[in-house]
C-alpha atoms as a PDB file:
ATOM      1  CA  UNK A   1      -6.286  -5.079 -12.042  1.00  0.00           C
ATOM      2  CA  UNK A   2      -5.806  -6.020 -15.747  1.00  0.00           C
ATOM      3  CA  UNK A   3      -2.508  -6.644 -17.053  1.00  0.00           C
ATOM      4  CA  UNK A   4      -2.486  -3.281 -18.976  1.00  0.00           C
ATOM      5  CA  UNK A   5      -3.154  -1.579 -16.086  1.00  0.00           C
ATOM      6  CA  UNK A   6      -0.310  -3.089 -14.236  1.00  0.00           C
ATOM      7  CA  UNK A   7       1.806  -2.622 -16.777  1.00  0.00           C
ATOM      8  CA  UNK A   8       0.713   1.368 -17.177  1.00  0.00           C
ATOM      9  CA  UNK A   9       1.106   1.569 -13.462  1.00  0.00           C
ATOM     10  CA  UNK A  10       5.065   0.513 -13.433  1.00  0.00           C
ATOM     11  CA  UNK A  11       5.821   3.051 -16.752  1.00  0.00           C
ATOM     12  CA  UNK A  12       3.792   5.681 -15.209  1.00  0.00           C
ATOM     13  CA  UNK A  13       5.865   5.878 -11.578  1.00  0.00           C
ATOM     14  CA  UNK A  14       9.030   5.357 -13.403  1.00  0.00           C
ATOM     15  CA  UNK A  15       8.194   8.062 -15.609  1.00  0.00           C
ATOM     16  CA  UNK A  16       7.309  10.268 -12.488  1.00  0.00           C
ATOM     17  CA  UNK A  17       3.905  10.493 -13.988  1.00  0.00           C
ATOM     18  CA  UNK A  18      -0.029   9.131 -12.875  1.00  0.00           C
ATOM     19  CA  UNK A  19      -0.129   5.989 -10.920  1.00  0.00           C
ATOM     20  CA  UNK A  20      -3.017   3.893 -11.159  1.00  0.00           C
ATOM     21  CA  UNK A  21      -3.992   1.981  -8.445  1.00  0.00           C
ATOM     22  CA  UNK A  22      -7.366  -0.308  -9.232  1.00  0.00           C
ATOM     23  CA  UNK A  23      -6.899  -3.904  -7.351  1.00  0.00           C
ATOM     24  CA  UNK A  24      -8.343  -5.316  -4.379  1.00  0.00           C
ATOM     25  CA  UNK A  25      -7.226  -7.856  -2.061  1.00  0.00           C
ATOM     26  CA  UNK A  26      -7.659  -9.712   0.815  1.00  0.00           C
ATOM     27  CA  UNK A  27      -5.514 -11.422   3.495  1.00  0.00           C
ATOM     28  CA  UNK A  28      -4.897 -13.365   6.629  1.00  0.00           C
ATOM     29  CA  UNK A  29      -4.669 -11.601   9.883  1.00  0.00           C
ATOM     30  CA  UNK A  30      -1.529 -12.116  12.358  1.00  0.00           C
ATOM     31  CA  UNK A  31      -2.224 -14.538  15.631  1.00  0.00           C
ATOM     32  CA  UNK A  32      -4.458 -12.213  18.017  1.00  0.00           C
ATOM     33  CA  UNK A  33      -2.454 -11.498  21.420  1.00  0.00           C
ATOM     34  CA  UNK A  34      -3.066 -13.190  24.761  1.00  0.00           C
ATOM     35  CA  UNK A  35      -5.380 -12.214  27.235  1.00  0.00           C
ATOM     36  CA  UNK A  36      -2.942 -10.919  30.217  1.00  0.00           C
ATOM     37  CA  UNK A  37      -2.315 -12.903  33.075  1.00  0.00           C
ATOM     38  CA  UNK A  38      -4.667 -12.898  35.877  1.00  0.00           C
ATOM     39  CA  UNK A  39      -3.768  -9.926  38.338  1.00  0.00           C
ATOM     40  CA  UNK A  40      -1.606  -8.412  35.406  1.00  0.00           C
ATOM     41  CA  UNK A  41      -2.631  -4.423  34.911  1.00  0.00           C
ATOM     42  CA  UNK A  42      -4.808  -4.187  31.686  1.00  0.00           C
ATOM     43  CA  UNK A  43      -3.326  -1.890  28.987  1.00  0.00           C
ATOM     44  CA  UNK A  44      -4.524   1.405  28.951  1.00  0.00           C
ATOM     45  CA  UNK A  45      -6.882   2.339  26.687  1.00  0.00           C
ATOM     46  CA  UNK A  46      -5.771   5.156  24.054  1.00  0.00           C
ATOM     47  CA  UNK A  47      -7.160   8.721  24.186  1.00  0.00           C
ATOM     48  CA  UNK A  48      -9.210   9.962  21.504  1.00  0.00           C
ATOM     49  CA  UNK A  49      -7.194  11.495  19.064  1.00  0.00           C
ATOM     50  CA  UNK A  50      -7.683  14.799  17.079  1.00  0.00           C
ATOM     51  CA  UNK A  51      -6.852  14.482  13.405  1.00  0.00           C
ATOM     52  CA  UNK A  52      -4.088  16.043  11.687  1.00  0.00           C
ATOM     53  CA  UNK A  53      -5.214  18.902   8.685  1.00  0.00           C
ATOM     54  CA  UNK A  54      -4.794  18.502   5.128  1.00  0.00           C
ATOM     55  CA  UNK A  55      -1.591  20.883   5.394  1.00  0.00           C
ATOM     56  CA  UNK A  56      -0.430  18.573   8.630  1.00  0.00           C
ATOM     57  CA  UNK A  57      -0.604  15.453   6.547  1.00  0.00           C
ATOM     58  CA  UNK A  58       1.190  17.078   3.574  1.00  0.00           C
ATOM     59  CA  UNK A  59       3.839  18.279   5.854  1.00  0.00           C
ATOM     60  CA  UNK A  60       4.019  14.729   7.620  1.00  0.00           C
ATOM     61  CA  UNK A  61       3.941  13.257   4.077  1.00  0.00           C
ATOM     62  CA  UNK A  62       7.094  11.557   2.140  1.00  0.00           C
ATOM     63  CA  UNK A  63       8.450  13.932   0.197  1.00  0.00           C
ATOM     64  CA  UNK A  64      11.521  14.217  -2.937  1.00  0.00           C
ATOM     65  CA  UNK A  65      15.096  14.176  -1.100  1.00  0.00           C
ATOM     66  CA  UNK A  66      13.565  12.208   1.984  1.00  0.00           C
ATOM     67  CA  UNK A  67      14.507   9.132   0.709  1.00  0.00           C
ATOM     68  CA  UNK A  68      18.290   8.145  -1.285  1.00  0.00           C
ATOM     69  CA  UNK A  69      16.706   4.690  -2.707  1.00  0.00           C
ATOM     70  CA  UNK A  70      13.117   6.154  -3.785  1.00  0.00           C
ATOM     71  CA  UNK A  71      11.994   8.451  -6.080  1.00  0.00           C
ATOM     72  CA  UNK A  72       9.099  10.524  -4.292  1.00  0.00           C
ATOM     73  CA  UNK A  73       6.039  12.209  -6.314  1.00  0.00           C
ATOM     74  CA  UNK A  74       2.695  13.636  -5.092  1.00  0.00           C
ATOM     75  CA  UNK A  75      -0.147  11.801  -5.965  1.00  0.00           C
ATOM     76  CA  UNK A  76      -2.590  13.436  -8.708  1.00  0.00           C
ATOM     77  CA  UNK A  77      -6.449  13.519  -9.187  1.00  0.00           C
ATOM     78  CA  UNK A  78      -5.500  10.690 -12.006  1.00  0.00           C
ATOM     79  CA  UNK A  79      -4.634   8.226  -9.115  1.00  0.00           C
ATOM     80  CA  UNK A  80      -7.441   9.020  -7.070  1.00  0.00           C
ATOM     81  CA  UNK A  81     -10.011   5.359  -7.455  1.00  0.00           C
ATOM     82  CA  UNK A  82     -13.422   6.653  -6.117  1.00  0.00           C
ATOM     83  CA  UNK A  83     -14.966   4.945  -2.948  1.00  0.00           C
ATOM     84  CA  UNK A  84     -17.248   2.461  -4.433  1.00  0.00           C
ATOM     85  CA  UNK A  85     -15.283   1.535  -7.422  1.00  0.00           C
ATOM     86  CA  UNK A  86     -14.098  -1.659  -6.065  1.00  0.00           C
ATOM     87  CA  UNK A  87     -16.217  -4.863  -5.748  1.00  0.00           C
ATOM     88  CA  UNK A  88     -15.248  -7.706  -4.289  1.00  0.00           C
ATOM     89  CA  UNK A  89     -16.940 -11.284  -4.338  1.00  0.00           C
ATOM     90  CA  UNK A  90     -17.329 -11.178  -0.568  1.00  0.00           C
ATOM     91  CA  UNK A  91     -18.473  -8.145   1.129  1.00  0.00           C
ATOM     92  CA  UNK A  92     -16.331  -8.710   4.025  1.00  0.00           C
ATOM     93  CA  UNK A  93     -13.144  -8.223   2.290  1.00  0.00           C
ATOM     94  CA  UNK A  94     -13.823  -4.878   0.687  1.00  0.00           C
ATOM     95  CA  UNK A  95     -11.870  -2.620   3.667  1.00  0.00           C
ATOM     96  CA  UNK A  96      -9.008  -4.471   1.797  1.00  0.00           C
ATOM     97  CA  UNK A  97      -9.855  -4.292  -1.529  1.00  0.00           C
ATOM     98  CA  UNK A  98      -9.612  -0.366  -0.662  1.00  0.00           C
ATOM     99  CA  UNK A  99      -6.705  -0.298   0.624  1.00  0.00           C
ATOM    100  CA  UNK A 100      -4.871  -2.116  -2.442  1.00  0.00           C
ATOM    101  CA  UNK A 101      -6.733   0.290  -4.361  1.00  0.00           C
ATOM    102  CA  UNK A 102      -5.340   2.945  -2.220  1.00  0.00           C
ATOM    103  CA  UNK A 103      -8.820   4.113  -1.236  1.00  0.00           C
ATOM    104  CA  UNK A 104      -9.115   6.009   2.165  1.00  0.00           C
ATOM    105  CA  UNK A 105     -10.887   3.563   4.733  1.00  0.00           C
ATOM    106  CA  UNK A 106     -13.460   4.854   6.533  1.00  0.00           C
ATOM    107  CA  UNK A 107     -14.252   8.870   6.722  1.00  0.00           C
ATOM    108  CA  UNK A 108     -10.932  10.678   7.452  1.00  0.00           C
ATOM    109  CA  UNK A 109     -10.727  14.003   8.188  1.00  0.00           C
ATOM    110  CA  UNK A 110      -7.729  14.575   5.540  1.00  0.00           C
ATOM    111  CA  UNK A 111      -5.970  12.324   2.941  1.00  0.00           C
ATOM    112  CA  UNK A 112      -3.118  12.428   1.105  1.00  0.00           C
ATOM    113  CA  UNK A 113      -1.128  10.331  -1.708  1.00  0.00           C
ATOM    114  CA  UNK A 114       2.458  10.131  -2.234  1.00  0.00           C
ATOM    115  CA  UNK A 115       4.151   7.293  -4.754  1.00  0.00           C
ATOM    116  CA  UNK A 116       7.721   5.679  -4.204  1.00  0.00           C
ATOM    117  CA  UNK A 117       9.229   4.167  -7.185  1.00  0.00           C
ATOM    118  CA  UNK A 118      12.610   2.165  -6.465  1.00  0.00           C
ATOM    119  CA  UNK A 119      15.870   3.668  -7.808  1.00  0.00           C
ATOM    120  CA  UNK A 120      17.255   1.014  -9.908  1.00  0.00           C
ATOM    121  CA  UNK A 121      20.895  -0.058  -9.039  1.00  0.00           C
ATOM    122  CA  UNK A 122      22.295   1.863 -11.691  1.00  0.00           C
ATOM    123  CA  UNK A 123      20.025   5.363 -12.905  1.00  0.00           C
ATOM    124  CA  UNK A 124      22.050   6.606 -15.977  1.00  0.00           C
ATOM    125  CA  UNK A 125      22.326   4.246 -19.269  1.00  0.00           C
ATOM    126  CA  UNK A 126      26.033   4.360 -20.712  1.00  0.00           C
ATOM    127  CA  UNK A 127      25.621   7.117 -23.780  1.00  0.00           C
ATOM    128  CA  UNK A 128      28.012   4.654 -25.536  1.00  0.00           C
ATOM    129  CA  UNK A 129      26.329   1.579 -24.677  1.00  0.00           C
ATOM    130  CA  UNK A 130      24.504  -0.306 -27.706  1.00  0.00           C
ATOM    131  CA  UNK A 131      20.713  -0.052 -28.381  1.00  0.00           C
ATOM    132  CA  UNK A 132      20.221  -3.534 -27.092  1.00  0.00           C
ATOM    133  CA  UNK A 133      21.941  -2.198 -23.485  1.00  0.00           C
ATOM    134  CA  UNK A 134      19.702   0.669 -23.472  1.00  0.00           C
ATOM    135  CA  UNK A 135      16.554  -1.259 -24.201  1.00  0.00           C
ATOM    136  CA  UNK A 136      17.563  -3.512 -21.385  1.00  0.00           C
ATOM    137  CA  UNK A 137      18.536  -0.692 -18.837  1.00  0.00           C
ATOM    138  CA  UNK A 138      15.041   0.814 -19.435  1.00  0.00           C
ATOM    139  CA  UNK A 139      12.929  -2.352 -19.334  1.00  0.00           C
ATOM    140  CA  UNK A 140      15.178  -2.837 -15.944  1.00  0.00           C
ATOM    141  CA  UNK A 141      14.103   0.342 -14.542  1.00  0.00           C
ATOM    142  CA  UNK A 142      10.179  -0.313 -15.682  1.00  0.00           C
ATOM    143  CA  UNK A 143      10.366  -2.825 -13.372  1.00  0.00           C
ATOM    144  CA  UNK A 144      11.469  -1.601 -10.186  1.00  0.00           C
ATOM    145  CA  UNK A 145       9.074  -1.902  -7.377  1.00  0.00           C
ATOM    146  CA  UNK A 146       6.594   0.838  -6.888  1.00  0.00           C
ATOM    147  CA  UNK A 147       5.050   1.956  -3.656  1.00  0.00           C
ATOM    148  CA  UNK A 148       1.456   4.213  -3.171  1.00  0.00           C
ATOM    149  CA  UNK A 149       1.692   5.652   0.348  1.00  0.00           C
ATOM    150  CA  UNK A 150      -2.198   7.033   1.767  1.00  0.00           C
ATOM    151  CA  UNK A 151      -1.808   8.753   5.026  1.00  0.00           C
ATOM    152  CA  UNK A 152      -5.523   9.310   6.252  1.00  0.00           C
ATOM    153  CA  UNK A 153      -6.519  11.140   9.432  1.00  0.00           C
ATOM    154  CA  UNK A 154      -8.998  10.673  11.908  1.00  0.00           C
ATOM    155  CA  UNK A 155     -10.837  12.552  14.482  1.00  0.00           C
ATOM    156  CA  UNK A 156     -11.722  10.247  17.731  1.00  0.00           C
ATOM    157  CA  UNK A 157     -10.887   6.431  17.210  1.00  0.00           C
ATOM    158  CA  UNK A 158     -11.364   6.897  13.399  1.00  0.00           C
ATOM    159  CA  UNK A 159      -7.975   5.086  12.726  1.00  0.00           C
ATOM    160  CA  UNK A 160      -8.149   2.590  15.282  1.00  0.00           C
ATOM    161  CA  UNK A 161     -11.242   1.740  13.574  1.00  0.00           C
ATOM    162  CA  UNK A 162      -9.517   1.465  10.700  1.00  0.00           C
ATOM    163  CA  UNK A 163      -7.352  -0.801  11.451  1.00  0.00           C
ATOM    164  CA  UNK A 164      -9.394  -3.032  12.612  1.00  0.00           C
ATOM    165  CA  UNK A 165     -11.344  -3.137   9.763  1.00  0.00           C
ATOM    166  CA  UNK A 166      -8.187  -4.048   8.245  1.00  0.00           C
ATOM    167  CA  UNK A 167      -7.530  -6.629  10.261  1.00  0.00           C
ATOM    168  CA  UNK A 168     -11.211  -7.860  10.414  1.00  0.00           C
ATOM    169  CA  UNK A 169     -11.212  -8.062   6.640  1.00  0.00           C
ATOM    170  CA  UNK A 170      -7.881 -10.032   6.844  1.00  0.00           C
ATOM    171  CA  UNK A 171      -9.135 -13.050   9.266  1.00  0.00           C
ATOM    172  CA  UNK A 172     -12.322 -12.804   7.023  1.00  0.00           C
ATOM    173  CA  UNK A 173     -10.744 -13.571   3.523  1.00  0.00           C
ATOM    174  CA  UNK A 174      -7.379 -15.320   4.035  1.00  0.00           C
ATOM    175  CA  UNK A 175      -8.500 -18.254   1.520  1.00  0.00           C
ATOM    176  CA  UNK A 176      -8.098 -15.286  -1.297  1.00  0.00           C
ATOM    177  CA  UNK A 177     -11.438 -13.432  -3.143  1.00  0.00           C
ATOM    178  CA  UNK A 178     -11.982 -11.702  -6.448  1.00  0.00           C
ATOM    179  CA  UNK A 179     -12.570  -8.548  -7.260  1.00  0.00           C
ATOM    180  CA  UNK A 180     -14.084  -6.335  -9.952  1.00  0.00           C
ATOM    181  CA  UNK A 181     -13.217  -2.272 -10.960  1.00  0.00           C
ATOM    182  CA  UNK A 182     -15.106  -0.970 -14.134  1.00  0.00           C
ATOM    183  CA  UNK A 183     -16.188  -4.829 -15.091  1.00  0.00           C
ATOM    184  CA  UNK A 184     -12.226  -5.952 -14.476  1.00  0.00           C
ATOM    185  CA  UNK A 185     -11.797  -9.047 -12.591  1.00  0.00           C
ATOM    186  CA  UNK A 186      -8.670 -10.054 -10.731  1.00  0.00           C
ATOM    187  CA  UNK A 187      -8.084 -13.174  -8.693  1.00  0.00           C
ATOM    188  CA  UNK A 188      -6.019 -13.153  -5.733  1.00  0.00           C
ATOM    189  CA  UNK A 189      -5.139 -16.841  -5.318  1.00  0.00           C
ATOM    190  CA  UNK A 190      -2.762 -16.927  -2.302  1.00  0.00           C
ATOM    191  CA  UNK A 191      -2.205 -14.394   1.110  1.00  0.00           C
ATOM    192  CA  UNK A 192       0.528 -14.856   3.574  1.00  0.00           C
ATOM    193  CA  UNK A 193       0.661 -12.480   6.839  1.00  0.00           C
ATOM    194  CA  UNK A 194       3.848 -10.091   7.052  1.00  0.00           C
ATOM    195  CA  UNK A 195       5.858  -8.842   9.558  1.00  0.00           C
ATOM    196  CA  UNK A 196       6.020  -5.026   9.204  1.00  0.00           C
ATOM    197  CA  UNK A 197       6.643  -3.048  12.692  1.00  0.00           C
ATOM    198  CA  UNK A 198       6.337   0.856  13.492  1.00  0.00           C
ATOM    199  CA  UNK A 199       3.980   2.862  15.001  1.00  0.00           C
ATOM    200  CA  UNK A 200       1.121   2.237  17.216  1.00  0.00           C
ATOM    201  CA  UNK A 201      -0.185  -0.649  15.005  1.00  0.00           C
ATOM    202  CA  UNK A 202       1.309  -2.375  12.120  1.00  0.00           C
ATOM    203  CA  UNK A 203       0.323  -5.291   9.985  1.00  0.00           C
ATOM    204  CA  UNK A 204       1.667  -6.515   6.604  1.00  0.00           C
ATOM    205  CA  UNK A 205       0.777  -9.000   3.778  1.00  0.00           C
ATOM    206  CA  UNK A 206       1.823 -10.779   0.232  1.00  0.00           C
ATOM    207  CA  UNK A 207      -0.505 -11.634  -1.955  1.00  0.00           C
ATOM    208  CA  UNK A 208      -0.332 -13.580  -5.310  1.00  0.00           C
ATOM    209  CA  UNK A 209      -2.751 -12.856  -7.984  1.00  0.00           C
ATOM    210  CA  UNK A 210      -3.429 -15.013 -11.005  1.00  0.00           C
ATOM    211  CA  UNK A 211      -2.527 -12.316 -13.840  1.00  0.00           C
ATOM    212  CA  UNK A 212      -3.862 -14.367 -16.865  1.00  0.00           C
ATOM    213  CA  UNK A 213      -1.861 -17.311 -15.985  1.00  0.00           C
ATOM    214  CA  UNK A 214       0.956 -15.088 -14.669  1.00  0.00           C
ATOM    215  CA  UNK A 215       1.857 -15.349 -10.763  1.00  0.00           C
ATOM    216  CA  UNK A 216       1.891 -11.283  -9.541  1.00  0.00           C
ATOM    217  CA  UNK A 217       3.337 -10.919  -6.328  1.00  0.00           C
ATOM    218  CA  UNK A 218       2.273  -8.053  -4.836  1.00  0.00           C
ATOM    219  CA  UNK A 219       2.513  -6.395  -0.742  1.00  0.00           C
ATOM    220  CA  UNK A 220       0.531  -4.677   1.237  1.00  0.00           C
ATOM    221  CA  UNK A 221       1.005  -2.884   5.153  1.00  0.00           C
ATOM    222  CA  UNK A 222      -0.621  -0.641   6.975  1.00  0.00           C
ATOM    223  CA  UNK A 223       0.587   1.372  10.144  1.00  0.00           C
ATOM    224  CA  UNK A 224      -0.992   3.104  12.519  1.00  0.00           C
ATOM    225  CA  UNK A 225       1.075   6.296  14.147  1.00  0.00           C
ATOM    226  CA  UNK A 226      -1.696   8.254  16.534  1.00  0.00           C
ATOM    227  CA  UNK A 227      -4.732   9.242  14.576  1.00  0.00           C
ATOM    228  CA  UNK A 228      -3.156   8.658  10.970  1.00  0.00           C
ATOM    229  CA  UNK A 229      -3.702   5.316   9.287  1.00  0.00           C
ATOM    230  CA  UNK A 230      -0.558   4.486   6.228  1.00  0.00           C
ATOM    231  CA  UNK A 231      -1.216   2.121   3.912  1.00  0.00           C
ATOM    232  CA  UNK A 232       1.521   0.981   1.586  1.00  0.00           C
ATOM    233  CA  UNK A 233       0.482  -0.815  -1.635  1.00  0.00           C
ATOM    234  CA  UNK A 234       3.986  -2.029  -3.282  1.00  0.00           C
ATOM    235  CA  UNK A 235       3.673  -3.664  -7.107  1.00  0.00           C
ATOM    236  CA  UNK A 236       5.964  -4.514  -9.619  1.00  0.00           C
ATOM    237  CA  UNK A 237       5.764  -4.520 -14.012  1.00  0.00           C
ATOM    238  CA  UNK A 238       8.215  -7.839 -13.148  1.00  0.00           C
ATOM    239  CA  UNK A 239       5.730  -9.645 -11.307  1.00  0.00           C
ATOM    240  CA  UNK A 240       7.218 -10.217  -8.123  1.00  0.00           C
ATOM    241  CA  UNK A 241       7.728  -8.035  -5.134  1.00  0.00           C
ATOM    242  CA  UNK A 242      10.617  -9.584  -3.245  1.00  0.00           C
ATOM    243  CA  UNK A 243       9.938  -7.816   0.185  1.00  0.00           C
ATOM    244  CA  UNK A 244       8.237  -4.887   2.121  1.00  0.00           C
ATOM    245  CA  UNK A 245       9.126  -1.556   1.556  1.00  0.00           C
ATOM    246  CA  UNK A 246      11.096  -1.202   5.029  1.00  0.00           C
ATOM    247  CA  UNK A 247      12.958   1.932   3.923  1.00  0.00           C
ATOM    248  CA  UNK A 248       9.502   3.534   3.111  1.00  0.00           C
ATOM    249  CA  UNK A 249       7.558   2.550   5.858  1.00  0.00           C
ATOM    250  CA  UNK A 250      10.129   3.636   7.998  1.00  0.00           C
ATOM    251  CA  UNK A 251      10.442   6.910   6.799  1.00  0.00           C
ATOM    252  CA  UNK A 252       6.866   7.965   6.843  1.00  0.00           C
ATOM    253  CA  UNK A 253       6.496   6.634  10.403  1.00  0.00           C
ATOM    254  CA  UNK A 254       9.399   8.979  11.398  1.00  0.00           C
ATOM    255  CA  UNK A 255       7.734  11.899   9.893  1.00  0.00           C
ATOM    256  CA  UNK A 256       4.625  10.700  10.807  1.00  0.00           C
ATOM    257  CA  UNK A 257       6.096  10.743  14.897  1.00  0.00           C
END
């Protein structure tokens, strides 16, 4: 993503308008689990899973009032990136690249968008305060962290397999990749695995992307809750995002349950 786009993605979700999510990314996968001990009972495999509908998943959705610390606005045909429209240098780490680009892995059954912007500490500006507090409250506010939430639904093992590819992609591309929408490149320099929980499956990362000799800190988790993959892509017009959005995962995987 080009710095204009990240900075028309923080003004948008503040302004409760179109979020734009065009960046890929890749990352490195958490340690895979032991084998179970000799004579230990395997875990059983999962059922096939029927998918939720499209008026399931907007139920199950994040919606205004659910959260006290988030503004919470439906998604709009303006955020939607097309499948396809992200490159990346290494065809491996493309499931990711999606998924920062909030792109539905895979072929769900039903998808839907929801975007979390921050609250900042303080939501009203002083009507007495001078011009030069204003102009600081609202660059304050343009920078809060801002979250797009996909829920996708599967039929069968669709979002196991999603996952997977997930994780796949992650082992694949740890040492970083670049990637090109419409002719833009980014570079993502640096991926560190996460600790997100919730769910059947959960995974997180941080990535750092080179933005023109800026350092963007961005995150990135996905949870799996029966046959419905989330993916939570968090950014930030300051540059940095300090942590995963807990309160928003958490949420969604409640409704989600």
């Amino acid at each position: 993503m080009r710095r204009t786009d990240l900075r028309r993605t923080a003004v948008a979700a503040v302004a409760a308008a179109s979020l734009t999510l065009l960046v890929g990314a890749c990352a490195a996968d958490k340690p895979a689990a032991h084998a179970p001990a000799a004579g230990a009972p395997a875990k059983p495999e999962e059922a096939a899973a029927k998918a939720l509908s499209a008026a399931e998943l907007e139920k199950a959705a994040l919606a205004e009032g659910d959260l006290s610390t988030h503004m919470v606005k439906n998604g709009t045909k303006a955020d939607e990136v097309p499948d396809g429209a992200v490159k990346t240098d290494k065809a491996e780490c493309k499931p990711l690249g999606d998924a920062m680009a909030a792109i539905p892995m895979g072929k769900p059954a039903a998808h839907v968008l929801r975007k979390a912007v921050e609250k900042p500490a303080k939501m009203k500006v002083d009507p007495n305060a001078s011009a030069e507090e204003k102009a600081k409250a609202g660059i304050a506010a343009m920078t809060q962290p801002v979250t797009a939430d996909r829920l996708a639904s599967y039929e069968g093992k669709g979002a196991q397999e999603a996952f997977a590819a997930l994780s796949k992609a992650g082992q694949a591309c740890g040492g970083g990749f670049t990637g090109d929408q419409a002719g833009e490149k980014v570079k993502i320099t640096k991926v560190l695995a996460d600790t997100v929980t919730g769910g059947d499956e959960a995974q997180g990362w941080t990535l750092t992307m080179d933005g023109d000799g800026t350092e963007v800190v961005m995150k990135l988790a996905a949870v799996r809750e029966g046959s419905t993959l989330a993916t939570f892509y968090t950014i930030s017009l300051g540059g940095t995002v300090k942590a995963q959005p807990a309160g928003v995962i958490d949420a969604q995987v409640k409704k989600l349950g």
